[in-house]
Protein backbone atom coordinates (compact mmCIF):
# COMPACT_ATOMS: atom_id res chain seq x y z
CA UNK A 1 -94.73 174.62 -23.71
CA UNK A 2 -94.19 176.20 -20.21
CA UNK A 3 -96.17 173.24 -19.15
CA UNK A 4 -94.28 170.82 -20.36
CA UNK A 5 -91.02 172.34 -19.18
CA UNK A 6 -92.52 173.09 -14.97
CA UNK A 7 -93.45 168.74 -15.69
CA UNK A 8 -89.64 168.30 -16.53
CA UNK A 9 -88.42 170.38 -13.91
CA UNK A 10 -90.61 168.53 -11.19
CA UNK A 11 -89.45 165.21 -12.45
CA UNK A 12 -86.06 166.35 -12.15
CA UNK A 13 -86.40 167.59 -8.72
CA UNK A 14 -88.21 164.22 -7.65
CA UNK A 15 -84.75 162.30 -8.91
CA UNK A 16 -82.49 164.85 -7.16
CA UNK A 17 -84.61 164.22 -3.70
CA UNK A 18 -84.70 160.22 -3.95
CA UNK A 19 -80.82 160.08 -4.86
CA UNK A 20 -80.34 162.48 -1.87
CA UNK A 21 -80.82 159.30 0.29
CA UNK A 22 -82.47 158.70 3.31
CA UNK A 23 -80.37 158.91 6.36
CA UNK A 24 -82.43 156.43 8.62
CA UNK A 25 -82.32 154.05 6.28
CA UNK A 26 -78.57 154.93 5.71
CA UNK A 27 -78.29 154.65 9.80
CA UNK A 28 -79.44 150.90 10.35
CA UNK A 29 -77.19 149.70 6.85
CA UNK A 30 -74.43 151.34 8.63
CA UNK A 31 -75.13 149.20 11.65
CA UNK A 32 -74.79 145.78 9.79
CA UNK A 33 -71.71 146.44 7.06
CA UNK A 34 -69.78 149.66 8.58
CA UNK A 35 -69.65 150.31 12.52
CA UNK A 36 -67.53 146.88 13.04
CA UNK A 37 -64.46 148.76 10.99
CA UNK A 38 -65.82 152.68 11.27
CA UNK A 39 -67.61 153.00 13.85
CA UNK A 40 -71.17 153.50 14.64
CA UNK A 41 -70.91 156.83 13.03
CA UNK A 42 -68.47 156.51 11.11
CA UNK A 43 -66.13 158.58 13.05
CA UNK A 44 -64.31 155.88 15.26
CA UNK A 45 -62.31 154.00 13.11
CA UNK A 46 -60.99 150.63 14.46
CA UNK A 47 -57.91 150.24 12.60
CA UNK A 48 -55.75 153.37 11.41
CA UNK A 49 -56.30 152.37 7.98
CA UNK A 50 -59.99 152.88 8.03
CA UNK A 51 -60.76 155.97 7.00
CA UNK A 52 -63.24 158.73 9.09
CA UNK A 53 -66.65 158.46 7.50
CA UNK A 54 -68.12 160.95 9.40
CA UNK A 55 -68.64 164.45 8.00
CA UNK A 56 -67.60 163.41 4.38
CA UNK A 57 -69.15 164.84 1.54
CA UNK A 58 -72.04 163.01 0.39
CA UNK A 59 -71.53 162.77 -3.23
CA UNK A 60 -67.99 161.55 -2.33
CA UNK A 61 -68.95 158.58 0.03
CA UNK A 62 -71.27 157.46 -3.14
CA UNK A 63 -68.66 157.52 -5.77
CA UNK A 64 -66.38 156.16 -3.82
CA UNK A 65 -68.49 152.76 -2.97
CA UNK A 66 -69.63 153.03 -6.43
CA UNK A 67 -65.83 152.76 -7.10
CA UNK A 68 -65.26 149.66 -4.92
CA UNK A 69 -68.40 147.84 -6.56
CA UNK A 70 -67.15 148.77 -10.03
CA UNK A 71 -63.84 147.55 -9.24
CA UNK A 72 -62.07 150.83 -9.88
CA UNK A 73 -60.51 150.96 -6.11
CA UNK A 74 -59.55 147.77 -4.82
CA UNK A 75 -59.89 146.47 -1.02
CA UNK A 76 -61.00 143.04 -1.24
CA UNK A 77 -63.26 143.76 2.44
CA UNK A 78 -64.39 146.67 1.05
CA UNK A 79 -65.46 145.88 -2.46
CA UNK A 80 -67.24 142.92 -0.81
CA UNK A 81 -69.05 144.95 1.10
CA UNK A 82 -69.82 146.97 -2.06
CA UNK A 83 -70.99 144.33 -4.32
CA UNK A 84 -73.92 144.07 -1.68
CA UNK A 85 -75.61 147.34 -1.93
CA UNK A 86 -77.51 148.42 -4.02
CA UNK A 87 -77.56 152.59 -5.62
CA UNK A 88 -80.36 153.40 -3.05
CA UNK A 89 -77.75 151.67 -0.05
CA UNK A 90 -75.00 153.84 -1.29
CA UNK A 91 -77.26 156.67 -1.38
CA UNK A 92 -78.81 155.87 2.25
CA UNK A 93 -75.12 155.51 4.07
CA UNK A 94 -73.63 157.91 2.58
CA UNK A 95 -76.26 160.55 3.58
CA UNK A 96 -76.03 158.92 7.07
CA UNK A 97 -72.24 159.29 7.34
CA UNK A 98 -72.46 162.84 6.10
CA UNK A 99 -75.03 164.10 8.47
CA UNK A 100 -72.44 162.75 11.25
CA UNK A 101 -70.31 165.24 13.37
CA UNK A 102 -66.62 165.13 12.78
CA UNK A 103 -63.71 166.35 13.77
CA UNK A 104 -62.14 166.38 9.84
CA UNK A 105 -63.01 169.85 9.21
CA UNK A 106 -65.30 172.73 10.41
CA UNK A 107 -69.17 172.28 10.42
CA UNK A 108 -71.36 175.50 10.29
């Protein structure tokens, strides 16, 4: 039984570490789809309307694409953008965004 349960626990940690995303990955997405309107990390903006990427919460940045794709927010640039990517792309940007310095709140 306590075998069985340390085999669930690893497969469960193996999930958590592939849907933390890979920020490399996350870094050259971000250079095709999001620099043009965010910035190259996300925290330059071209437009006021385009929010500061950098420094947001991970989980956030993922729901919120996930959002756009499912058609639950509704910005016809973004959701375009969105119906491209695929869980693993959401995953990858939004670690690489969230790694990024930012002047939205305090880092430690």
């Amino acid at each position: 039984m306590n075998r069985i349960l340390v085999i669930v626990a690893a497969l469960a940690f193996a999930g958590a570490a592939q849907a933390a995303g890979n920020a490399e990955a996350g870094k050259t997405k971000a250079a095709q789809i999001c620099a043009a309107c965010h910035g190259p990390e996300g925290n330059k903006p071209t437009a006021p309307e385009n929010p500061i990427l950098a420094g947001q919460h991970q989980d956030y940045l993922v729901k919120v694409l996930k959002d756009y794709k499912a058609g639950k927010r509704n910005n016809p640039i973004m959701k375009g953008f969105a119906a491209t990517l695929s869980n693993q792309d959401m995953q990858d940007l939004a670690a690489w965004f969230a790694s990024q310095k930012s002047n939205l709140h305090f880092q430690r």
